[in-house]
Protein backbone atom coordinates (compact mmCIF):
# COMPACT_ATOMS: atom_id res chain seq x y z
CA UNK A 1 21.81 -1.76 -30.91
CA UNK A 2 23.80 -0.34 -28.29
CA UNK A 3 27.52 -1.63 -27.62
CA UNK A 4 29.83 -2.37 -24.77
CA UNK A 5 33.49 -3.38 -24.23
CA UNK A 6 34.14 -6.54 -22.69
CA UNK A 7 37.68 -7.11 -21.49
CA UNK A 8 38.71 -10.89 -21.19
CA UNK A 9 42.43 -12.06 -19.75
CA UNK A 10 44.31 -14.43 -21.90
CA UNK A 11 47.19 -15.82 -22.35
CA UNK A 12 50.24 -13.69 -24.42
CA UNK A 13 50.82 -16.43 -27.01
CA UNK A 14 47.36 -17.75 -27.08
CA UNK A 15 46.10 -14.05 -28.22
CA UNK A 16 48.69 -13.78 -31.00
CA UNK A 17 47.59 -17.18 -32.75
CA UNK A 18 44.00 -16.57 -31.94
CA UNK A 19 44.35 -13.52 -33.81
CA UNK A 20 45.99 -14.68 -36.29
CA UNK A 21 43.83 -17.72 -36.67
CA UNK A 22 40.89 -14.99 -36.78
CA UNK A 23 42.69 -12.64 -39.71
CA UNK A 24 43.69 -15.98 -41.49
CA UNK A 25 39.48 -16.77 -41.39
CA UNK A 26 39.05 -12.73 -42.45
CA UNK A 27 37.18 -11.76 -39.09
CA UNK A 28 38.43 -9.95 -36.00
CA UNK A 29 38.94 -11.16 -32.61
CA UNK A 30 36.00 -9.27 -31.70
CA UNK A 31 34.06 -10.60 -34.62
CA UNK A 32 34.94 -14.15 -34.01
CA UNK A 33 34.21 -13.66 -30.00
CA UNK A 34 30.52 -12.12 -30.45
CA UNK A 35 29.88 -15.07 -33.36
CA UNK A 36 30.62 -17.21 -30.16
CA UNK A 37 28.29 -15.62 -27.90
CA UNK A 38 25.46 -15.43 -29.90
CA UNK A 39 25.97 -19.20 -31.04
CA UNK A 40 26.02 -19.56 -27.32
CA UNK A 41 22.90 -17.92 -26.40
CA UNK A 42 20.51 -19.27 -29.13
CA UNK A 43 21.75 -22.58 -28.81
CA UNK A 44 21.78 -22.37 -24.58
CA UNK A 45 24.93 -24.07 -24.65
CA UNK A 46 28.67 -24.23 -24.97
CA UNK A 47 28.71 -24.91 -28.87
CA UNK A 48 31.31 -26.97 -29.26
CA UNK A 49 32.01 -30.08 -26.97
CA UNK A 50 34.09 -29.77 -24.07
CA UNK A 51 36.29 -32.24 -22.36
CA UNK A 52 39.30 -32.91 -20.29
CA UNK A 53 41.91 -34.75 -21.20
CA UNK A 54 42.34 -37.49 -18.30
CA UNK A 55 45.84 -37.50 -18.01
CA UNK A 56 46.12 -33.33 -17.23
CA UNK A 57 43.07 -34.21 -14.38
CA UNK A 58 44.06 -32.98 -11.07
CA UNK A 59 44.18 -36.68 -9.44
CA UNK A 60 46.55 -37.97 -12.05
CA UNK A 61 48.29 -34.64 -11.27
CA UNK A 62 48.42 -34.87 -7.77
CA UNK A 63 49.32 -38.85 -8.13
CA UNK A 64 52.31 -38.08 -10.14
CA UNK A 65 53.38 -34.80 -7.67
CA UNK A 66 53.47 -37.26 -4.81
CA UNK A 67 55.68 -39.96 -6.44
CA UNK A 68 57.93 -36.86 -8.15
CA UNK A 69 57.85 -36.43 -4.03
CA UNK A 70 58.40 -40.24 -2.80
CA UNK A 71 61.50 -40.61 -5.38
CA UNK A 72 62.60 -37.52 -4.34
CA UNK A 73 62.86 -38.66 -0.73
CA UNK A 74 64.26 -41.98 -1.42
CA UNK A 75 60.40 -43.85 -1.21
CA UNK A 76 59.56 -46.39 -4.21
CA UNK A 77 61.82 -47.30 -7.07
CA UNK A 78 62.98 -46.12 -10.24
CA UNK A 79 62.31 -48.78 -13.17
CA UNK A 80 63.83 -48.54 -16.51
CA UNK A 81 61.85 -48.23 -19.41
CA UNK A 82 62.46 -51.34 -21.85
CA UNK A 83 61.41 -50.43 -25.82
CA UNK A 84 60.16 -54.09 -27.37
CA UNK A 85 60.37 -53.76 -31.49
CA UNK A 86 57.70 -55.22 -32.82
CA UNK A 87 58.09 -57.96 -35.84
């Protein structure tokens, strides 16, 4: 079968612990990428489930920009955080 390079951007730290996730396993980056992609393509599907974590969404993030914003301004009110012990 015939082969062909694929170049991917990632990020610098992600790459080192991916690889060394992948050498820790005893595969290659390459190895563990093409097990993805044929997972992938027999399965037709992402294999593994994907979600987003609600508090990273880009509302919550664009709610908490805007009162960063307002308190910056002098809009709203700072409260101070109370910690209750439980008994």
């Amino acid at each position: 079968m015939a082969q062909t390079n694929v170049n991917i951007r990632m990020d610098e730290e992600l790459k080192k612990q991916f690889d060394k996730f992948c050498s820790d396993i005893g595969m290659t980056m390459t190895t563990a990428i093409c097990v993805f992609a044929k997972k992938a393509v027999k399965e037709q599907k992402i294999p593994f489930e994907i979600t987003a974590d609600p508090f990273y969404s880009t509302a919550n993030i664009k709610r908490l920009e805007k009162a960063i914003s307002d308190l910056d301004n002098g809009k709203g009110s700072k409260h101070e955080l109370i910690e209750v012990k439980d008994e």
